[in-house]
N, C-alpha and C. Protein backbone atom coordinates (compact mmCIF):
# COMPACT_ATOMS: atom_id res chain seq x y z
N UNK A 1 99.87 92.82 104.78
CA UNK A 1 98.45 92.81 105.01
C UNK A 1 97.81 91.80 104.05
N UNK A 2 97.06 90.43 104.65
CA UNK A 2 96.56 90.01 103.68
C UNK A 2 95.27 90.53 103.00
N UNK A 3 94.42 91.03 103.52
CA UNK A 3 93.29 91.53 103.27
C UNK A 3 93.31 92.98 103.40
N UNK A 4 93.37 93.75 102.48
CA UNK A 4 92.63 94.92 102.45
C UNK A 4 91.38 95.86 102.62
N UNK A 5 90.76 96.13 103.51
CA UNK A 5 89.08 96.28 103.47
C UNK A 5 89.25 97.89 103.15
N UNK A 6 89.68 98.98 103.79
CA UNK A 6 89.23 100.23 103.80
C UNK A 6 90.55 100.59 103.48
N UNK A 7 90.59 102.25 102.54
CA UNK A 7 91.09 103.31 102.44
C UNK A 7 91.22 104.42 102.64
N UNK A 8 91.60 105.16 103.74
CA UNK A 8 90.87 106.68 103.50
C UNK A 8 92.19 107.63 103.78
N UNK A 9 91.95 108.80 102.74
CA UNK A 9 93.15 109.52 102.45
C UNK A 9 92.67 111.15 103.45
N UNK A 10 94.14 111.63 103.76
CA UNK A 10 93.57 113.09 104.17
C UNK A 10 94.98 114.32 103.87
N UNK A 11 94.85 115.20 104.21
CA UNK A 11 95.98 116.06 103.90
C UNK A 11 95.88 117.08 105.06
N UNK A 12 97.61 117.09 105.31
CA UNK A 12 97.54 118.36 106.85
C UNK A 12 98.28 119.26 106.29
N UNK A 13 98.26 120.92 106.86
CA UNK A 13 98.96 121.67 106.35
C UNK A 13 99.37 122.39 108.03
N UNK A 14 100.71 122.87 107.98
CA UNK A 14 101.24 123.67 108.88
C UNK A 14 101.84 124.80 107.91
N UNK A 15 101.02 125.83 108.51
CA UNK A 15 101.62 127.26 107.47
C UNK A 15 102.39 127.74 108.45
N UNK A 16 102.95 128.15 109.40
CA UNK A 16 103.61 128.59 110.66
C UNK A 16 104.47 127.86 111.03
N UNK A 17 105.68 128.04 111.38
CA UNK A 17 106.11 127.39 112.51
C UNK A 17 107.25 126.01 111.48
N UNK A 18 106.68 125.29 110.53
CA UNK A 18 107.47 124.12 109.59
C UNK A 18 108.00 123.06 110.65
N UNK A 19 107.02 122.66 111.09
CA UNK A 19 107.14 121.16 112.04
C UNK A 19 106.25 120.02 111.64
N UNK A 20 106.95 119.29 110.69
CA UNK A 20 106.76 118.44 109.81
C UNK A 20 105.38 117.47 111.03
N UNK A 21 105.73 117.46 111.81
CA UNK A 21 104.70 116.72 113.10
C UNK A 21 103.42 117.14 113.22
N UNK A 22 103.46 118.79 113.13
CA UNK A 22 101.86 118.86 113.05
C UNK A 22 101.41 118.56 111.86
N UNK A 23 102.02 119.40 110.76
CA UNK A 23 101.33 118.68 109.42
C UNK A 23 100.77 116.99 109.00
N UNK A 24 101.61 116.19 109.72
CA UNK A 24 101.38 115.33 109.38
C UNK A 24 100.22 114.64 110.54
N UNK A 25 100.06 115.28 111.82
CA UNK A 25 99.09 114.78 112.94
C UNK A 25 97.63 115.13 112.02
N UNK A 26 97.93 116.65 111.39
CA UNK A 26 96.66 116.91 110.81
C UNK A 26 96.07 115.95 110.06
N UNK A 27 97.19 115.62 108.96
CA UNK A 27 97.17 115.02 107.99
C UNK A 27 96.19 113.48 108.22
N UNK A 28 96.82 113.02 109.32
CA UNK A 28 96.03 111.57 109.61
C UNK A 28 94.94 111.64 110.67
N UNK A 29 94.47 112.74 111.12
CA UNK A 29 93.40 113.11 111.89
C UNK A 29 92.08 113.29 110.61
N UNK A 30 93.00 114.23 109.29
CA UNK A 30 91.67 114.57 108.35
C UNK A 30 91.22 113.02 107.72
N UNK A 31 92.40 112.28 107.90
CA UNK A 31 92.22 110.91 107.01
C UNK A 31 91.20 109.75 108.01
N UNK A 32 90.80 110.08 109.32
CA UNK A 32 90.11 109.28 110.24
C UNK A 32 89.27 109.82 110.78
N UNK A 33 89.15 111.25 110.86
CA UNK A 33 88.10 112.38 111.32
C UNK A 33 86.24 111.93 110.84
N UNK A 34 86.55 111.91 109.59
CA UNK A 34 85.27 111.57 109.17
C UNK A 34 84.49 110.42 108.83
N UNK A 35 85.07 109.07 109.23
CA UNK A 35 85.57 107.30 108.89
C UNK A 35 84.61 107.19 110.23
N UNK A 36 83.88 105.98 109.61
CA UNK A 36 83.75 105.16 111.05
C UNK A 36 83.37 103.67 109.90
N UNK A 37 84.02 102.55 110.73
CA UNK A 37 83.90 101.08 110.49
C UNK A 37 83.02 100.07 111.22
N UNK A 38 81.50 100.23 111.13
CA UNK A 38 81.01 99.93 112.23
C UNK A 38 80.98 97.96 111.93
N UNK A 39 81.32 97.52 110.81
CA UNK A 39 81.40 96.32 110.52
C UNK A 39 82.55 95.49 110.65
N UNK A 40 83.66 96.20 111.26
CA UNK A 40 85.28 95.92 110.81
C UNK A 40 85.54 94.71 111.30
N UNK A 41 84.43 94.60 112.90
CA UNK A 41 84.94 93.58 113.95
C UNK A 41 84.14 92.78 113.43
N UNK A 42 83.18 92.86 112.76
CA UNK A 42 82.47 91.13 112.12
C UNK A 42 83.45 90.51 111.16
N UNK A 43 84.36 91.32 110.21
CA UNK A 43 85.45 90.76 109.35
C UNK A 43 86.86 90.17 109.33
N UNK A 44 87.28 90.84 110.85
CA UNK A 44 88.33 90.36 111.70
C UNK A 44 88.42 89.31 111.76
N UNK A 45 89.60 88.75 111.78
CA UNK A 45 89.91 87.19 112.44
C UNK A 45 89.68 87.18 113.79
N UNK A 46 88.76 86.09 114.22
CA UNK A 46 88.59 85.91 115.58
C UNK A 46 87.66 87.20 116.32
N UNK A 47 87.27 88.15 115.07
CA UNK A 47 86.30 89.23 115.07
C UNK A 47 86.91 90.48 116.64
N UNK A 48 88.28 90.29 116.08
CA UNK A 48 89.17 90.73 117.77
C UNK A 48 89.53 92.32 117.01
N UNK A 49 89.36 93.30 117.20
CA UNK A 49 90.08 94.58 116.96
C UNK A 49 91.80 94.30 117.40
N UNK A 50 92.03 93.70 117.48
CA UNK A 50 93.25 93.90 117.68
C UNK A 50 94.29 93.23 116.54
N UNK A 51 93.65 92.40 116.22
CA UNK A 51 94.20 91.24 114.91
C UNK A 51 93.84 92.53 113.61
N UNK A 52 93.47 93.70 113.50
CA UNK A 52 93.43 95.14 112.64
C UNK A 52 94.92 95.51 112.64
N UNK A 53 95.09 95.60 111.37
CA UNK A 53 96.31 95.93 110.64
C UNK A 53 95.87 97.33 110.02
N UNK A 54 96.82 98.24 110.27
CA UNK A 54 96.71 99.43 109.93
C UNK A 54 98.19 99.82 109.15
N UNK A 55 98.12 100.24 108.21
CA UNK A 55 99.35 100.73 107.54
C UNK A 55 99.09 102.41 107.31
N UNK A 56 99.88 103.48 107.75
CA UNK A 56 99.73 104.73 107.67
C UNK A 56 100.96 105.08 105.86
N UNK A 57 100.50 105.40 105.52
CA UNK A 57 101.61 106.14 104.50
C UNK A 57 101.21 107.48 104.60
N UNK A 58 102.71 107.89 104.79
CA UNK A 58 103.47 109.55 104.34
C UNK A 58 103.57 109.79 103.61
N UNK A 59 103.35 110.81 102.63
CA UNK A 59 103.97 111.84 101.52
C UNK A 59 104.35 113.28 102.70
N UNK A 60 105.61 113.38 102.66
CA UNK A 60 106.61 114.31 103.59
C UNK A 60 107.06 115.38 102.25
N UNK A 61 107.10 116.57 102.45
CA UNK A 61 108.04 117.29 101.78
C UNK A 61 109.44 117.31 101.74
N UNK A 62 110.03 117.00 103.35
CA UNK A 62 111.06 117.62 104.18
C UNK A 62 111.19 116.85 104.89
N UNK A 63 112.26 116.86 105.88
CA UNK A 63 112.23 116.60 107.81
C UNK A 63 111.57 115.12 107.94
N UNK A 64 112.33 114.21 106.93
CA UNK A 64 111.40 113.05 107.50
C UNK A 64 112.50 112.75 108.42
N UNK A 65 113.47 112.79 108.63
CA UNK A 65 114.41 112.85 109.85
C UNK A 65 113.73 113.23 111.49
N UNK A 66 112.97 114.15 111.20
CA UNK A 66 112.03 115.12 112.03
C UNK A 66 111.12 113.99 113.02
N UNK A 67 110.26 113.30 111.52
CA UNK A 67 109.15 113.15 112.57
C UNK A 67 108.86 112.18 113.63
N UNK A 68 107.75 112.25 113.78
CA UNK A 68 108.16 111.75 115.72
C UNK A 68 106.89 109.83 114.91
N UNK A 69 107.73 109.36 114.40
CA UNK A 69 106.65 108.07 114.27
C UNK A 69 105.86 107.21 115.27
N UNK A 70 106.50 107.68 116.61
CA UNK A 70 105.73 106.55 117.37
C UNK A 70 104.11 107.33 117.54
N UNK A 71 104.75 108.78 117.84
CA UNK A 71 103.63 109.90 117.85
C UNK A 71 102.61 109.26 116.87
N UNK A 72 102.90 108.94 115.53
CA UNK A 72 101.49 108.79 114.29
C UNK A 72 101.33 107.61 114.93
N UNK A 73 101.91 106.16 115.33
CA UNK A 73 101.48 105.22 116.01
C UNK A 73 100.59 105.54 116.26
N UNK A 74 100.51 106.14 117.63
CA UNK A 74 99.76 106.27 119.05
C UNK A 74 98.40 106.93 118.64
N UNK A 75 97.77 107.49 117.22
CA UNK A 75 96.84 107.71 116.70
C UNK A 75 96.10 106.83 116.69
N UNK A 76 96.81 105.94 116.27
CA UNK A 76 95.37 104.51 115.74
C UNK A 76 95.22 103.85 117.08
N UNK A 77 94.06 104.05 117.80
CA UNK A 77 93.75 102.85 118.68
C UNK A 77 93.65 101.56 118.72
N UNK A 78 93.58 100.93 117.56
CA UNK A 78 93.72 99.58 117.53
C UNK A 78 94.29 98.95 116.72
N UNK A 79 94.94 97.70 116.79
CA UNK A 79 95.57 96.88 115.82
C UNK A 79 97.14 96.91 116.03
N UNK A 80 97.44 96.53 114.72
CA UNK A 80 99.44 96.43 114.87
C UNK A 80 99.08 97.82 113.41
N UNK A 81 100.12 98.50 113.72
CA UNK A 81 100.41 99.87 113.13
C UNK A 81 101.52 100.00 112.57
N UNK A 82 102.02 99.93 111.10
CA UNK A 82 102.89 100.29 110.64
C UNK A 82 102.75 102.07 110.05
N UNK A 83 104.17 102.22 109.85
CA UNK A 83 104.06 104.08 109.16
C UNK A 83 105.86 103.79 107.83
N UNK A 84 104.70 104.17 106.65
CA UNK A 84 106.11 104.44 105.79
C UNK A 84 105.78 106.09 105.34
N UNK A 85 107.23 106.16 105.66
CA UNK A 85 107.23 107.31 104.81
C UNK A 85 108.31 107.57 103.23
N UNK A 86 107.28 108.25 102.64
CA UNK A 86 107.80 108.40 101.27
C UNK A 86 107.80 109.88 101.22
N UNK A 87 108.51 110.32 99.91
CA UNK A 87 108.63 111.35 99.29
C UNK A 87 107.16 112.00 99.51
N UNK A 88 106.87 113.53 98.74
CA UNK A 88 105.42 113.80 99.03
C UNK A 88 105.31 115.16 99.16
N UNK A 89 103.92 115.37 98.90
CA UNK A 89 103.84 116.33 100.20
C UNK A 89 104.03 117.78 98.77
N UNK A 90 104.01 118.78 99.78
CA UNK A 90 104.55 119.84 99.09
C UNK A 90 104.68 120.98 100.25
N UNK A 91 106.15 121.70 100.46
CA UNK A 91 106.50 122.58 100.67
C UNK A 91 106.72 123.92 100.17
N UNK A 92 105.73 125.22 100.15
CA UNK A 92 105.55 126.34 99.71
C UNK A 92 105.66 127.06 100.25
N UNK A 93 105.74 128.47 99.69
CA UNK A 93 105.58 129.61 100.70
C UNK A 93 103.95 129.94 101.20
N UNK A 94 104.12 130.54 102.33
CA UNK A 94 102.99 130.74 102.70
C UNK A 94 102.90 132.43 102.73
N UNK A 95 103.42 132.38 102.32
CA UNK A 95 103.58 134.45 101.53
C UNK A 95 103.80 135.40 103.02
N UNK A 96 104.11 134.45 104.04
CA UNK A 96 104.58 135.76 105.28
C UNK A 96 105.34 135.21 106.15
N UNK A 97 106.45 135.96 106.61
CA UNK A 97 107.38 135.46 107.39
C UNK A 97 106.89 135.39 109.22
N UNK A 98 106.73 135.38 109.92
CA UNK A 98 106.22 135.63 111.35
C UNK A 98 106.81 135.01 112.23
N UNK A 99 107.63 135.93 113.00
CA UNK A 99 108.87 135.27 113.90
C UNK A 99 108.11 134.89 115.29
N UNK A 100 106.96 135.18 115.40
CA UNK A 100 105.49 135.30 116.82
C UNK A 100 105.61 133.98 116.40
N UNK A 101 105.19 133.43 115.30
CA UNK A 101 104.98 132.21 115.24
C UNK A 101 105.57 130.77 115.17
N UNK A 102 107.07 131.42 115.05
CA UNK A 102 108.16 130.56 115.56
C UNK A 102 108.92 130.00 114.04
N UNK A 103 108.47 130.95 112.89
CA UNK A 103 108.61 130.95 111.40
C UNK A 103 110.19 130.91 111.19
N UNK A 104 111.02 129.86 110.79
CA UNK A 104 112.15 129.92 110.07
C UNK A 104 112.57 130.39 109.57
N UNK A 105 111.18 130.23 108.50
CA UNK A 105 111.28 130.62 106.94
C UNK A 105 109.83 130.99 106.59
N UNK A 106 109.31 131.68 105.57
CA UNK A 106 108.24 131.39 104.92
C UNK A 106 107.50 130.26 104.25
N UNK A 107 107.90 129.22 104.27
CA UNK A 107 107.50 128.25 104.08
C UNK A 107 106.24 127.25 105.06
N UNK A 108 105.44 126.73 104.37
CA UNK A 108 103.90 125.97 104.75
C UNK A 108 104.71 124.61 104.50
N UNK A 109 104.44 123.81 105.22
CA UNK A 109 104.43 122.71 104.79
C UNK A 109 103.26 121.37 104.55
N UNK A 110 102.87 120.79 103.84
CA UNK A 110 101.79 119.88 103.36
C UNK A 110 102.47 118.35 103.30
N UNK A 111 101.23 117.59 104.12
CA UNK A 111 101.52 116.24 103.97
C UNK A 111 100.35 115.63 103.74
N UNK A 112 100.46 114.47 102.49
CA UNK A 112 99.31 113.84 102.42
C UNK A 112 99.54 112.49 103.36
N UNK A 113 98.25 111.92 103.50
CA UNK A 113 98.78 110.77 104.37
C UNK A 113 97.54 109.66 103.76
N UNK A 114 97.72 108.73 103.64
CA UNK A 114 96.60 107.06 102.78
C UNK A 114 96.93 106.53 104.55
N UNK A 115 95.70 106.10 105.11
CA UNK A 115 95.92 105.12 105.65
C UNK A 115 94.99 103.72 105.16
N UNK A 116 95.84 102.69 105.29
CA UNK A 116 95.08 101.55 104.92
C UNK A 116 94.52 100.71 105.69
N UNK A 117 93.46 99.92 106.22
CA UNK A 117 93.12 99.06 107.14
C UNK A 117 92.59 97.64 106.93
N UNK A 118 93.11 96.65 107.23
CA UNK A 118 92.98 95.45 106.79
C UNK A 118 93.26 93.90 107.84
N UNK A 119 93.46 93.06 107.58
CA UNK A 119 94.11 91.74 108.06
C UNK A 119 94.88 91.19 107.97
């Protein structure tokens, strides 16, 4: 990315179930949920949304084997989309086991996610 313009960070939690996918859908939904760039396309090259470079970073607890990356792709509507994933995150108990809910284990899992947006 040569240019950096925006940052915005968010965090997903799945207490049920330990499918590293929702946590992390949350995760980059809380990080774009509340964002809007209404200047982005005056700063663009060629002022094109599509020449938008988006870099997603993961903090994963677990299961980065798991997750479904094209899935976090297909979040960002515009631009070229990269996703790294790193270490992260935190995996805890969520103090109840619940087999209704498709529970393994007692364990929550947490992912933070930075996405970056730039040129």
């Amino acid at each position: 990315m040569e240019q950096l313009v925006f940052i915005e960070t968010g965090t997903g939690t799945d207490v049920h179930g330990q499918d590293i996918n929702v946590a992390t859908r949350r995760a980059v939904e809380n990080a774009l949920h509340y964002n809007s760039m209404p200047g982005i396309r005056n700063i663009l090259p060629e002022n094109n949304l599509s020449n938008m470079k988006v870099n997603v970073k993961l903090g994963l607890p677990m299961d980065h084997e798991r997750l479904d990356v094209e899935a976090v792709k297909d979040m960002i509507p515009y631009g070229t989309v990269t996703v790294e994933l790193l270490d992260g995150g935190l995996a805890t108990s969520s103090g109840i086991y619940l087999e209704d809910q498709n529970d393994k284990n007692d364990l929550m899992y947490i992912v933070n996610a930075v996405v970056e947006v730039g040129y």
